[in-house]
C-alpha atoms as a PDB file:
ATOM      1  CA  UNK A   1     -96.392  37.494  16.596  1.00  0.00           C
ATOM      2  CA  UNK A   2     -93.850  39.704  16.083  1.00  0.00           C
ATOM      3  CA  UNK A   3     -92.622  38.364  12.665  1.00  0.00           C
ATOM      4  CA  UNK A   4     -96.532  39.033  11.827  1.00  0.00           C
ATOM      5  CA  UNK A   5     -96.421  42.716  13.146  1.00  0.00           C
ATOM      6  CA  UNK A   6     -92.953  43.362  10.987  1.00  0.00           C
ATOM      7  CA  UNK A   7     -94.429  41.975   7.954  1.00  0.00           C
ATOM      8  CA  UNK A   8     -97.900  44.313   8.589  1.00  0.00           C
ATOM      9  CA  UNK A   9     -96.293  47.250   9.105  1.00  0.00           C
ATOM     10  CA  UNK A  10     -93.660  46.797   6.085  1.00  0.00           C
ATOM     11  CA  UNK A  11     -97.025  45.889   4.023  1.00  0.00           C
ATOM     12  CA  UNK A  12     -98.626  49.476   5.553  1.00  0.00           C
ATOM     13  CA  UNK A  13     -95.055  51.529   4.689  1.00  0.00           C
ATOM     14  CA  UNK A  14     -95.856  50.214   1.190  1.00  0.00           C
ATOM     15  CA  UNK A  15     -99.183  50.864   0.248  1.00  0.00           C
ATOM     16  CA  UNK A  16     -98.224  54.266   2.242  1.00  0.00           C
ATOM     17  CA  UNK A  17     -95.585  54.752  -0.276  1.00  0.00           C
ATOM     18  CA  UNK A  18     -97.477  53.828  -3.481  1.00  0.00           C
ATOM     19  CA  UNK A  19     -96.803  50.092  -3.522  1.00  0.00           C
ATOM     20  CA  UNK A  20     -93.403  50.696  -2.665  1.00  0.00           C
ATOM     21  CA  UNK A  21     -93.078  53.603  -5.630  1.00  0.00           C
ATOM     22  CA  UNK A  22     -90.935  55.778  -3.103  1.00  0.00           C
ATOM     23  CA  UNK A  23     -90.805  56.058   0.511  1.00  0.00           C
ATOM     24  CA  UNK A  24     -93.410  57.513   2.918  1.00  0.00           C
ATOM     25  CA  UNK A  25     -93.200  60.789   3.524  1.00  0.00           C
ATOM     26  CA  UNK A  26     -93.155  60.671   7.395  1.00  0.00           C
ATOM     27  CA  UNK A  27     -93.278  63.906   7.763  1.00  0.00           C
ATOM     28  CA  UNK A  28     -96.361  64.546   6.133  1.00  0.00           C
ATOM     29  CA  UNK A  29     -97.599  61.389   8.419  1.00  0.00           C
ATOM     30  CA  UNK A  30     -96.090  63.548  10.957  1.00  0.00           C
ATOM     31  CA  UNK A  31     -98.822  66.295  10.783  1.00  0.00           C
ATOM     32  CA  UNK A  32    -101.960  64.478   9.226  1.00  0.00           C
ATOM     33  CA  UNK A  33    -101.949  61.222  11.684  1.00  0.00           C
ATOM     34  CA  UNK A  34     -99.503  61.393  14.494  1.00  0.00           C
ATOM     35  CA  UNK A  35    -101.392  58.931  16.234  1.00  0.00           C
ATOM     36  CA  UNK A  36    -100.490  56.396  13.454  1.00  0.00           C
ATOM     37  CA  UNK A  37     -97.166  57.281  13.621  1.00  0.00           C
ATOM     38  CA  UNK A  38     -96.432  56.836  17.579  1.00  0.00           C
ATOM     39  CA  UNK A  39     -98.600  53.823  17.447  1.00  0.00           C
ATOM     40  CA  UNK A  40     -96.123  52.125  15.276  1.00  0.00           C
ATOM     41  CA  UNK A  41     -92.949  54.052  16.174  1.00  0.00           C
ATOM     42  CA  UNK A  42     -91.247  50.818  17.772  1.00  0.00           C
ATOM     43  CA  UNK A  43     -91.967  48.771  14.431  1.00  0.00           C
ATOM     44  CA  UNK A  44     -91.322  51.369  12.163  1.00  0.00           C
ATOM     45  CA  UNK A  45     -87.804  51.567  13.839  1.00  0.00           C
ATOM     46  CA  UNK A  46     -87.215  48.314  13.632  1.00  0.00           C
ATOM     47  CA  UNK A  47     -88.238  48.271   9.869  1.00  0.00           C
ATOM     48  CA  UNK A  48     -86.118  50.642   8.930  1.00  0.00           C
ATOM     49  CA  UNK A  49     -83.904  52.210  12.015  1.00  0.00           C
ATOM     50  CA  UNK A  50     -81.745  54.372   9.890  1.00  0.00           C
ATOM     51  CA  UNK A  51     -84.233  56.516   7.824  1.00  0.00           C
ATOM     52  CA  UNK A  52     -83.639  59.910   8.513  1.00  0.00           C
ATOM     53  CA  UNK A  53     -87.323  61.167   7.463  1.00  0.00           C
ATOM     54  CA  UNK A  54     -88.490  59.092  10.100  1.00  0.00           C
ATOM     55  CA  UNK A  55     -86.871  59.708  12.841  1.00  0.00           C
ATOM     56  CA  UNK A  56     -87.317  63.271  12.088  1.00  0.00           C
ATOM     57  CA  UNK A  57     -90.771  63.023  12.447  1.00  0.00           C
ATOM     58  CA  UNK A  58     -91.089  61.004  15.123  1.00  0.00           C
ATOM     59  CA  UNK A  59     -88.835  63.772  17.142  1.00  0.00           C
ATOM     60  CA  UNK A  60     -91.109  66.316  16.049  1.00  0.00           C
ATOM     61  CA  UNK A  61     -94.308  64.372  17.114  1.00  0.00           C
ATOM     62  CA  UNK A  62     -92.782  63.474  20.328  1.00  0.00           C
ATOM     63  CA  UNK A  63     -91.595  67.548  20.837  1.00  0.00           C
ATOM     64  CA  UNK A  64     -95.072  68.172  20.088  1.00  0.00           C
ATOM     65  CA  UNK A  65     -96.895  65.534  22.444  1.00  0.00           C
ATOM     66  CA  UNK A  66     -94.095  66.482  25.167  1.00  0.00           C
ATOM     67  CA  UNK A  67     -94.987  70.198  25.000  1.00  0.00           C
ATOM     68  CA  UNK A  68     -98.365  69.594  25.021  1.00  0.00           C
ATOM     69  CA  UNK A  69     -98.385  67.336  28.006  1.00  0.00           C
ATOM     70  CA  UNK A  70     -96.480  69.920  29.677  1.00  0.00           C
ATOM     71  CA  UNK A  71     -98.671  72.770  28.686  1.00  0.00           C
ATOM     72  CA  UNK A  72    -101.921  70.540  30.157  1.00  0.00           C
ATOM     73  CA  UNK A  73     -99.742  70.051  33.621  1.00  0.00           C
ATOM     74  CA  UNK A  74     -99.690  66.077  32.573  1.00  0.00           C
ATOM     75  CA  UNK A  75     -95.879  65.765  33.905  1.00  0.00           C
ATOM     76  CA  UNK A  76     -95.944  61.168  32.792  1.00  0.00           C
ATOM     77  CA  UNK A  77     -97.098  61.707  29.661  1.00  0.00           C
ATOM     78  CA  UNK A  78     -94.268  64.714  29.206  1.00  0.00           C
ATOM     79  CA  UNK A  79     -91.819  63.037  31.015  1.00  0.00           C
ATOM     80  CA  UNK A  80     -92.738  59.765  28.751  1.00  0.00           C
ATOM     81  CA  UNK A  81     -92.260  62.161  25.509  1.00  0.00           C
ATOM     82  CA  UNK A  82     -89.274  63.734  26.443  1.00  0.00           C
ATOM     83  CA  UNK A  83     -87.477  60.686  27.145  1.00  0.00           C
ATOM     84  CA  UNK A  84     -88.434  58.262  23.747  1.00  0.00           C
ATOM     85  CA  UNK A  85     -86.494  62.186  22.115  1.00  0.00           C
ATOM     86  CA  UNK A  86     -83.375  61.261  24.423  1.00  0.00           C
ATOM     87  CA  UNK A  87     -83.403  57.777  23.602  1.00  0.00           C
ATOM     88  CA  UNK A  88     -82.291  58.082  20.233  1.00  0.00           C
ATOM     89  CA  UNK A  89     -80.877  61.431  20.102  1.00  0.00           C
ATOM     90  CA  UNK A  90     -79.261  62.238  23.633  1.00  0.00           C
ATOM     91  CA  UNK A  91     -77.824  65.229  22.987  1.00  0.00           C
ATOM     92  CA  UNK A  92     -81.437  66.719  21.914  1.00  0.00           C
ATOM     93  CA  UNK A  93     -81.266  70.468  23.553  1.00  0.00           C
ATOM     94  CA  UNK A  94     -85.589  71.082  23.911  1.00  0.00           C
ATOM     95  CA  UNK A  95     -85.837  67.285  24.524  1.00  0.00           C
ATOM     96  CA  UNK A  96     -83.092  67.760  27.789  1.00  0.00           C
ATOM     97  CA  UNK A  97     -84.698  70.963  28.560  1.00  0.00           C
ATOM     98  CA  UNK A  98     -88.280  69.498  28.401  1.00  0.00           C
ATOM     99  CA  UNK A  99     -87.229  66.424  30.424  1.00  0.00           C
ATOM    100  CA  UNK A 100     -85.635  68.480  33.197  1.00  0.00           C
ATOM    101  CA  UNK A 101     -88.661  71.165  33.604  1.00  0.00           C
ATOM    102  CA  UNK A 102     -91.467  67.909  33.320  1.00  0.00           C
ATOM    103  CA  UNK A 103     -89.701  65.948  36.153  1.00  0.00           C
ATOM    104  CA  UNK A 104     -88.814  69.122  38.154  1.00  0.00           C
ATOM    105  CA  UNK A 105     -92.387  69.854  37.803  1.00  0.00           C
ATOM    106  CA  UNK A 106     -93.097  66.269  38.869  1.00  0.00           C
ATOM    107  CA  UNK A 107     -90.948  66.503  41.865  1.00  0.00           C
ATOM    108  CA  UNK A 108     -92.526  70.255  42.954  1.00  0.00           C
ATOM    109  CA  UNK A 109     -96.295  68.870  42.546  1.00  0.00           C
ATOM    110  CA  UNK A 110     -95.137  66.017  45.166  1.00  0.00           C
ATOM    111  CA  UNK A 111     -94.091  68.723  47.307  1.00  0.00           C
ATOM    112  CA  UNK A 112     -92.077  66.189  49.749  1.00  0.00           C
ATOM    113  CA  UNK A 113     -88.819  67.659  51.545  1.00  0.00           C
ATOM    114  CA  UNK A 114     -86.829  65.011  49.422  1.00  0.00           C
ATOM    115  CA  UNK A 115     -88.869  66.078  46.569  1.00  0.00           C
ATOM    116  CA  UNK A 116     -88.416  70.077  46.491  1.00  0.00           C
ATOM    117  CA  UNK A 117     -84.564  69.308  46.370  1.00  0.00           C
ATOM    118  CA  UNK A 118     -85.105  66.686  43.186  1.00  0.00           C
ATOM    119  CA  UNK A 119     -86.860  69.739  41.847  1.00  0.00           C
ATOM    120  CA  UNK A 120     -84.118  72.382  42.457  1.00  0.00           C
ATOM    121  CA  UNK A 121     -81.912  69.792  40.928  1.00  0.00           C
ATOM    122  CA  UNK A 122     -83.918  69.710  37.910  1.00  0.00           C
ATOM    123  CA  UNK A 123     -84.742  73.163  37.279  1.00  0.00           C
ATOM    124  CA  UNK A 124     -80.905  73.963  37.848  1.00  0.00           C
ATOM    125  CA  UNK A 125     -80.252  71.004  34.916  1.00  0.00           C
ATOM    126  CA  UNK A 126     -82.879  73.399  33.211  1.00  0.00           C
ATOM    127  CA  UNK A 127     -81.665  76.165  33.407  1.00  0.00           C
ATOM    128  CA  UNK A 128     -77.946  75.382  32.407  1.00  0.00           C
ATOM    129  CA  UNK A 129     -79.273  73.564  28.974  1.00  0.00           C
ATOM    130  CA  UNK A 130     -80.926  76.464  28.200  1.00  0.00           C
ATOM    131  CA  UNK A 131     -79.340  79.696  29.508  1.00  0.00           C
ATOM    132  CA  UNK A 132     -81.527  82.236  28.175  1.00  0.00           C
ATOM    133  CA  UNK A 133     -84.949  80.786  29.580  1.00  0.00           C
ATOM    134  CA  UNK A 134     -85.975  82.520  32.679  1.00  0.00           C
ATOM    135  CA  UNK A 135     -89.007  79.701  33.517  1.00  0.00           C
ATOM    136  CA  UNK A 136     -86.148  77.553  35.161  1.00  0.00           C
ATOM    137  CA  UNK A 137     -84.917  80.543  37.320  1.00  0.00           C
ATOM    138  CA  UNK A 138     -88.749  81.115  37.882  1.00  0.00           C
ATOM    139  CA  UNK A 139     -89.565  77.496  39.441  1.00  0.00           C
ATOM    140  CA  UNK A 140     -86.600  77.549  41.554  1.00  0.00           C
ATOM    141  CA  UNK A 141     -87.698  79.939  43.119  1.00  0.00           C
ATOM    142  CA  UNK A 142     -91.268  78.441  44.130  1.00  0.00           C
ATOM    143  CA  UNK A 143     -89.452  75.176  44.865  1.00  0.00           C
ATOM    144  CA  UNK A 144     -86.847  77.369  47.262  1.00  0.00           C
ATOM    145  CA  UNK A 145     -90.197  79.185  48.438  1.00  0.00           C
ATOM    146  CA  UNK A 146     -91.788  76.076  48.861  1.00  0.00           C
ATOM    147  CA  UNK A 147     -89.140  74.545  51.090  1.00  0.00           C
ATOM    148  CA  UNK A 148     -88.459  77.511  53.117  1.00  0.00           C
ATOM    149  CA  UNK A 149     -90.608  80.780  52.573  1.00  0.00           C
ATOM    150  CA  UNK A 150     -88.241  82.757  55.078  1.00  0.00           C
ATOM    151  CA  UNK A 151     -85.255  81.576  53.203  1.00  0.00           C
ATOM    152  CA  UNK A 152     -85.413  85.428  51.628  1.00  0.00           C
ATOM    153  CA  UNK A 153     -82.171  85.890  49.716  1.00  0.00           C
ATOM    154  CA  UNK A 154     -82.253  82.533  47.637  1.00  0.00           C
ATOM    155  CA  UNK A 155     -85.839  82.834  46.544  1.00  0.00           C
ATOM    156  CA  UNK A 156     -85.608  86.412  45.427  1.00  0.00           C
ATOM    157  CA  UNK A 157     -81.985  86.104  43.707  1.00  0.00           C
ATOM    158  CA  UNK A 158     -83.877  82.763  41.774  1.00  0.00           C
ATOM    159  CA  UNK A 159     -86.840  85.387  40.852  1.00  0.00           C
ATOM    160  CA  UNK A 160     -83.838  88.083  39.962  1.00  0.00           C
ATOM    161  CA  UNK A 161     -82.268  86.029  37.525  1.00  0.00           C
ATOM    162  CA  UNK A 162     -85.518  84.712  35.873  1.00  0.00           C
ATOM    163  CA  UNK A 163     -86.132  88.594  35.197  1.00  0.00           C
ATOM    164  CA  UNK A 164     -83.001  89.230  33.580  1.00  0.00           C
ATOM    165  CA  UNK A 165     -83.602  85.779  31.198  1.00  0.00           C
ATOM    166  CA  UNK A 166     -87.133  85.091  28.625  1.00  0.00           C
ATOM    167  CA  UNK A 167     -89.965  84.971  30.762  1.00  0.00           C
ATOM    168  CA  UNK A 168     -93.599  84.698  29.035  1.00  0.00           C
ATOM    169  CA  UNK A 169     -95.230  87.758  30.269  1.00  0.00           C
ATOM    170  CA  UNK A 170     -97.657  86.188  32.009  1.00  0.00           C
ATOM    171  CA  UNK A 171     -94.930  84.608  34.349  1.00  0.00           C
ATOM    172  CA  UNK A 172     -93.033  87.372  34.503  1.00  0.00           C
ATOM    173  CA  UNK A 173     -96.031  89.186  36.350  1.00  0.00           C
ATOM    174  CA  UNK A 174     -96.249  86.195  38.407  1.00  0.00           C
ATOM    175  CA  UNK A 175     -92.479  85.842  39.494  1.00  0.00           C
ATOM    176  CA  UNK A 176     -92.745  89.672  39.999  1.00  0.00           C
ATOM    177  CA  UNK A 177     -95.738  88.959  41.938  1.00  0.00           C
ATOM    178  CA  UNK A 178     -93.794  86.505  44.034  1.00  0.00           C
ATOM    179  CA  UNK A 179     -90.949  88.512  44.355  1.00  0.00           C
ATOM    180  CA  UNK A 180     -92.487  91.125  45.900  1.00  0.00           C
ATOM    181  CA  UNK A 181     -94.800  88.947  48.495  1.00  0.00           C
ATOM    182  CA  UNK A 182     -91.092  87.449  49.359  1.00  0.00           C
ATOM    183  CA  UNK A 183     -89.863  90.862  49.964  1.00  0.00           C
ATOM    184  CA  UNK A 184     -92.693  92.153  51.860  1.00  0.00           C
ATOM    185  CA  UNK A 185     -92.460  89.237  54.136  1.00  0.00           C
ATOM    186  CA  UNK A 186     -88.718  90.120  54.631  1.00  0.00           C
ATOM    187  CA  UNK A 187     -89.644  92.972  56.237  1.00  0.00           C
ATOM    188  CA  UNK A 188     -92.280  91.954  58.178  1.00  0.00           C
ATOM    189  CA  UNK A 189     -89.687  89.177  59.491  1.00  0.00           C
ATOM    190  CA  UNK A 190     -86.841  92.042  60.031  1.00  0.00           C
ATOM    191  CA  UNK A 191     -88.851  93.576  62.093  1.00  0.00           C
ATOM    192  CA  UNK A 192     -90.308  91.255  64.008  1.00  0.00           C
ATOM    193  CA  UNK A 193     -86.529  90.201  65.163  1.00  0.00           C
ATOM    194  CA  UNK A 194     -85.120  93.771  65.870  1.00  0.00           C
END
């Protein structure tokens, strides 16, 4: 079966090509029929493993999938993009970043004691691969929030810092938002305990 799959696919790369006239352009596959692409990603790489053009654009349709899983709040299907990036390029900056925020995000939706601290963890992973994002900053806070709303000074310095990083404007009204219901609740506790 799988000699029969191999010998398919190589027969597909060739009439892709031209009957073998010069190599698929992958990238263009990239953009016109991703589907293709990811559907045959694991022969493909076995095919040929160290063509450049292809793993290119298999990085960029997995960068693509991953954001847009994340985008639609689909943390396994992120998660799942994210991680074929790492698997052949570790070191992959938006693939790391992407795989911290998805299962961060994973971990928050579960909302579990356990799972708030797996989601710290990963938004502090997040937000040391990429230093000059403020979204990291922006979900530690709701995960600190989250696990303790009177735990004031950790929630507001995590809503502090995502101000002073990139924040989309739309979450930068929300963390400022946030930061203020925190701070209003501060006093409200304050006072309560004088």
């Amino acid at each position: 079966m799988k000699i029969v799959l191999r010998f398919f696919t190589i027969v597909t790369l060739l009439l892709i090509a031209g009957c073998g006239s010069s190599k698929p352009d992958f990238a263009q596959i990239a953009r016109s029929d991703p589907d293709w692409l990811i559907a045959r990603e694991d022969s493909l790489l076995k095919a040929i493993p160290d063509d450049e053009n292809l793993n290119q654009a298999l990085l960029t349709v997995h960068i693509g999938r991953g954001q847009a899983a994340y985008d639609a709040r689909d943390w396994t299907i992120a998660i799942f993009h994210y991680q074929r990036i790492l698997e052949w390029s570790p070191r992959h900056t938006q693939g790391r970043f992407g795989l911290a925020m998805a299962e961060g995000q994973s971990y928050f939706k579960k909302g579990g004691p356990n799972d708030l601290w797996e989601a710290i963890v990963k938004f502090g992973e997040a937000a040391a691969i990429d230093t000059a994002q403020g979204l990291p900053h922006y979900w530690l806070g709701k995960s600190y929030e989250k696990k303790d709303k009177n735990d004031f000074d950790l929630i507001v310095e995590a809503y502090d810092q995502a101000f002073k990083k990139q924040l989309p404007p739309e979450m930068k009204k929300a963390a400022e938002d946030a930061r203020a219901v925190v701070l209003h609740r501060k006093e409200i506790y304050k006072a309560f305990w004088k």
